[in-house]
Protein backbone atom coordinates (compact mmCIF):
# COMPACT_ATOMS: atom_id res chain seq x y z
CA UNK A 1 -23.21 -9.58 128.76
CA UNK A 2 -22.33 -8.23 125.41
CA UNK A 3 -18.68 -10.29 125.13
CA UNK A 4 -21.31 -13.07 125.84
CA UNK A 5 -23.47 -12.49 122.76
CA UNK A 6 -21.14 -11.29 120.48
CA UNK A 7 -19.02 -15.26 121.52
CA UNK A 8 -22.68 -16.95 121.32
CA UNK A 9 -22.68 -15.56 117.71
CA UNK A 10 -19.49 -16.06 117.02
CA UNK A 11 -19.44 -19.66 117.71
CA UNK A 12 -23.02 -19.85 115.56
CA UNK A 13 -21.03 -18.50 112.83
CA UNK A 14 -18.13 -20.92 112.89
CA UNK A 15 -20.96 -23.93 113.56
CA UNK A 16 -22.81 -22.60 109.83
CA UNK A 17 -19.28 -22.63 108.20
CA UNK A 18 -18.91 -26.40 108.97
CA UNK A 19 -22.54 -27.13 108.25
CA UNK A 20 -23.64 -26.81 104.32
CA UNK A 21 -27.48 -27.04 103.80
CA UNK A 22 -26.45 -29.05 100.21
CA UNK A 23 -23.64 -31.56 99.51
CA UNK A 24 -20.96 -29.94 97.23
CA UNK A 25 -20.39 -31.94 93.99
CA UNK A 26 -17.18 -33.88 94.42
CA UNK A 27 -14.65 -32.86 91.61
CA UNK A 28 -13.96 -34.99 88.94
CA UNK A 29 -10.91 -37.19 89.09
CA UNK A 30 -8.63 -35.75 85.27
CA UNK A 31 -8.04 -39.12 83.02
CA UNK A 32 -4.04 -38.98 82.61
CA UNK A 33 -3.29 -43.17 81.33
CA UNK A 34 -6.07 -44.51 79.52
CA UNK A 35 -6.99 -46.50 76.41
CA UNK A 36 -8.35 -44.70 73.69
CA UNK A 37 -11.10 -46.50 71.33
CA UNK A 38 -12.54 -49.11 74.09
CA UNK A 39 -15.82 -49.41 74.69
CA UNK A 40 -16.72 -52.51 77.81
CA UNK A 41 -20.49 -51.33 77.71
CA UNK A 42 -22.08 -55.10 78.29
CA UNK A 43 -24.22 -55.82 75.23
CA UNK A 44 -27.90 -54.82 75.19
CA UNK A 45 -26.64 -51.21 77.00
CA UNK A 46 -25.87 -47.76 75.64
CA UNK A 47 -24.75 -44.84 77.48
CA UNK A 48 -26.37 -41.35 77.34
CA UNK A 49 -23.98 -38.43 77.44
CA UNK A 50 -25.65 -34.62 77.43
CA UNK A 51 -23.24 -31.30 76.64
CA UNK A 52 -26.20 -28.37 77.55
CA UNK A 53 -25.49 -24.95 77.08
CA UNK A 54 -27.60 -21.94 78.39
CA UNK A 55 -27.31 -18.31 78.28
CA UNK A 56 -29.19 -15.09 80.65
CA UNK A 57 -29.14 -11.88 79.16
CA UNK A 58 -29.84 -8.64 80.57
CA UNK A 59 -32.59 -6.55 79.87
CA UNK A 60 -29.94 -4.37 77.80
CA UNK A 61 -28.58 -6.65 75.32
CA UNK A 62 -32.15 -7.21 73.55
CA UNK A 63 -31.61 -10.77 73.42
CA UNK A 64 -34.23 -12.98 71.78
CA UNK A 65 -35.80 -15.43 74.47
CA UNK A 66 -34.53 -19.05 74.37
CA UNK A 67 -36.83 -21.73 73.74
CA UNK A 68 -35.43 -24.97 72.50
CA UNK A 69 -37.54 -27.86 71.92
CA UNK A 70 -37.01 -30.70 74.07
CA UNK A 71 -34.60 -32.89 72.63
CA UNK A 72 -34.96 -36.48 75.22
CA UNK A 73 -37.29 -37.14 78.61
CA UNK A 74 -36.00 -39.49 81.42
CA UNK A 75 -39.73 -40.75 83.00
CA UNK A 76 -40.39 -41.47 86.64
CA UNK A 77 -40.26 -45.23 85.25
CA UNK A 78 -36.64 -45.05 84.11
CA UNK A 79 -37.39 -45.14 80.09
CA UNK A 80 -35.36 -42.67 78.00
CA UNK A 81 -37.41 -41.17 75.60
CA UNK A 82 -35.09 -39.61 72.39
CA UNK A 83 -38.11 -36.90 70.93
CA UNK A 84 -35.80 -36.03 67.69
CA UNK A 85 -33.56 -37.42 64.80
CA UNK A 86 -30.84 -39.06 65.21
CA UNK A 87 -27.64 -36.94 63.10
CA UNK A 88 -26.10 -39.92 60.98
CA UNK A 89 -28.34 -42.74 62.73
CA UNK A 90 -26.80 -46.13 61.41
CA UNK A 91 -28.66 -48.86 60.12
CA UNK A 92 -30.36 -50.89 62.80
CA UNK A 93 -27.98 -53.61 61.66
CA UNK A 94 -24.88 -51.03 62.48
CA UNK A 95 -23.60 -51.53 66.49
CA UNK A 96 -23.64 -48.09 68.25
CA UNK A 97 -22.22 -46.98 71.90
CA UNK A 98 -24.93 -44.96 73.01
CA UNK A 99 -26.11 -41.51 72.62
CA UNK A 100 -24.42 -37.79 72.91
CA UNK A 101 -26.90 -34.62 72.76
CA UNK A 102 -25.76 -31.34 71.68
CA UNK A 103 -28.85 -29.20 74.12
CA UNK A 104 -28.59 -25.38 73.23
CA UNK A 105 -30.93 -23.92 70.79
CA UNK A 106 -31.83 -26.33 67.61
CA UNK A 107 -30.16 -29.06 69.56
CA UNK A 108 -29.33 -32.63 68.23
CA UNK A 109 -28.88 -35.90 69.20
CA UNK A 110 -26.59 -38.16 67.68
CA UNK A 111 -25.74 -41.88 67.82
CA UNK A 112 -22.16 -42.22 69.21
CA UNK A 113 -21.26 -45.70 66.66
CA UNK A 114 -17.17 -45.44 67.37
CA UNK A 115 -14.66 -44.23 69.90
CA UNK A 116 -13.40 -41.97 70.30
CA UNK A 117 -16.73 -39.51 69.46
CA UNK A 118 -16.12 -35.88 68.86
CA UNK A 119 -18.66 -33.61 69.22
CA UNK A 120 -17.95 -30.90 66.51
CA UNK A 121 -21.85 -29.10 65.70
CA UNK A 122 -20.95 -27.08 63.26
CA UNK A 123 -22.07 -23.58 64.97
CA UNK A 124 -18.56 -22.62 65.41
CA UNK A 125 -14.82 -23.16 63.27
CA UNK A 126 -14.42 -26.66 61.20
CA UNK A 127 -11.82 -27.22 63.61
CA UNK A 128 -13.56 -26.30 67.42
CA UNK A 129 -13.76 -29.34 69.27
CA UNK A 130 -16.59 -28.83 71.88
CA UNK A 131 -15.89 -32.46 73.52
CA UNK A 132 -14.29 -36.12 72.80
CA UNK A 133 -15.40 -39.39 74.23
CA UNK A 134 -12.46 -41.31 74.36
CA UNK A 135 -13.49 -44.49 75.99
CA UNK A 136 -16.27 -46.16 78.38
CA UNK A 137 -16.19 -48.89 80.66
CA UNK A 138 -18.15 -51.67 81.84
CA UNK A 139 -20.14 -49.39 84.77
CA UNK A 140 -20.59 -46.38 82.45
CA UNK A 141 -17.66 -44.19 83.70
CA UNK A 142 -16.51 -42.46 80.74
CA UNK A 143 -13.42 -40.45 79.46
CA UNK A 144 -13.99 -37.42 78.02
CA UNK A 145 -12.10 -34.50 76.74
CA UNK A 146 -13.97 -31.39 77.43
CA UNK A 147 -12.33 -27.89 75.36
CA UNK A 148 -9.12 -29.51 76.30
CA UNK A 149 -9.28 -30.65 79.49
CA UNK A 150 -10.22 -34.66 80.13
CA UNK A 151 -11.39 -36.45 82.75
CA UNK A 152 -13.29 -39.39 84.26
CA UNK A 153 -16.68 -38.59 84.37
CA UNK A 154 -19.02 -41.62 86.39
CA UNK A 155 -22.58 -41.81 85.64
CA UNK A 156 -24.41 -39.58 87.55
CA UNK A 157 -21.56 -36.54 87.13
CA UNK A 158 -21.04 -33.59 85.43
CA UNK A 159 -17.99 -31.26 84.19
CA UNK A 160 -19.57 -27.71 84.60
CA UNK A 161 -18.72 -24.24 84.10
CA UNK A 162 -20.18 -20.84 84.61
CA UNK A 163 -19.71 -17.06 84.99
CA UNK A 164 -20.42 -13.80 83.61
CA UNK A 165 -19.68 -11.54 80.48
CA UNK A 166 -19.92 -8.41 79.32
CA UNK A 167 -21.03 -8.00 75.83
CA UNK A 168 -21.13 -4.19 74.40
CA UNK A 169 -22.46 -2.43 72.73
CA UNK A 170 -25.18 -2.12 74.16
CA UNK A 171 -24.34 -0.27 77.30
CA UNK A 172 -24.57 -2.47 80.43
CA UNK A 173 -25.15 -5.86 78.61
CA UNK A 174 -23.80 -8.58 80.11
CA UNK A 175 -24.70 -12.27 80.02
CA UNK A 176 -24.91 -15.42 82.42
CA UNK A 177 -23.78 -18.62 80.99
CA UNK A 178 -23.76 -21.72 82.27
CA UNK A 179 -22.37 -25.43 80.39
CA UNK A 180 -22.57 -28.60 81.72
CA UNK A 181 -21.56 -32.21 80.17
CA UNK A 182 -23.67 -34.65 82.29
CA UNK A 183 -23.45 -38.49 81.90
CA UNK A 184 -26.56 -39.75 82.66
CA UNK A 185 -25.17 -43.89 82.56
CA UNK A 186 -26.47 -46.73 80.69
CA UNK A 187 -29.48 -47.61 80.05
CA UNK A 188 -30.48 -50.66 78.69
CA UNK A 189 -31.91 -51.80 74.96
CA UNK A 190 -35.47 -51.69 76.85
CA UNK A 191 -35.46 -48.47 78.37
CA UNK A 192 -34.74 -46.27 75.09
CA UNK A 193 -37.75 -45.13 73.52
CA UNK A 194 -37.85 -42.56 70.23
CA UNK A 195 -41.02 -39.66 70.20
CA UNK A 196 -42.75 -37.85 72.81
CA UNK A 197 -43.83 -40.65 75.37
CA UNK A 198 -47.33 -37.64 75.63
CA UNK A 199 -48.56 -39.39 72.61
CA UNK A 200 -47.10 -43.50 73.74
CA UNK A 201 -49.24 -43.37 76.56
């Protein structure tokens, strides 16, 4: 009876390794031969790139609590509402890619108006290169370089990372971090809206 239960929950076991409750994210596909400076976005469209960066400290480190103001809002309706200034906005008259926001604390958003785009917010070295959008094509798949590493990233996917530091003194401090770059796609001339859509009802 027991060899029976103990194969019963053996075979449970092996059924649960096969069976995930939630789809992994399928890895994203590194950009080896491809055209730098070309955007194919169809006119009228503008894609929305996000690099967000969060830290969790312990109780140790006395951290002071994070709480950024929100920087965009994607409604149940589909409109993209930018609630900030645009770093170097062109003139309306000036033609612009899309959108690339900086989300960690006193965020920014800035209009992407050439390719390639680096992302360079001045919180670290003149030279750190957080990210470069090389290119983006007609469906919004874009090629970015991410601290070094570059890729094809389709709307809808992220390059993430996460782990865990220690950081003393103080004794036991440690921190959880976690970075994504998301592209969110393209949304069209009609969907972008700038302000708090609470106050556009």
């Amino acid at each position: 009876m027991k060899i029976i239960k103990v194969l019963s929950l053996f075979i449970l076991f092996l059924l649960l390794q096969g069976c995930s409750l939630t789809p992994s994210t399928p890895s994203l596909e590194r950009a080896v031969n491809f055209e730098k400076g070309i955007s194919k976005i169809p006119e009228g469209y503008y894609i929305f790139l996000e690099f967000r960066s969060r830290n969790v400290c312990s109780d140790e480190c006395h951290c002071a609590p994070e709480a950024p103001a929100p920087l965009y809002e994607i409604t149940s309706a589909g409109e993209l509402w930018i609630e900030r200034d645009l770093e170097g906005f062109p003139a309306s008259s000036s033609p612009i890619v899309g959108f690339f926001v900086f989300n960690d604390w006193g965020g920014r958003v800035y209009a992407m108006d050439t390719l390639p785009f680096t992302l360079q917010p001045g919180i670290a070295p003149s030279d750190t290169t957080i990210a470069t959008v090389y290119s983006v094509d007609a469906e919004g798949t874009a090629v970015v370089e991410v601290y070094g590493e570059t890729y094809f990233i389709k709307p809808g996917q992220a390059w993430t990372d996460s782990g865990n530091m220690r950081r003393e003194p103080p004794a036991g401090c440690h921190i959880s971090y976690s970075t994504s770059l998301t592209n969110f796609g393209l949304f069209s001339q009609t969907q972008i809206r700038f302000g708090n859509p609470d106050l556009h009802p």
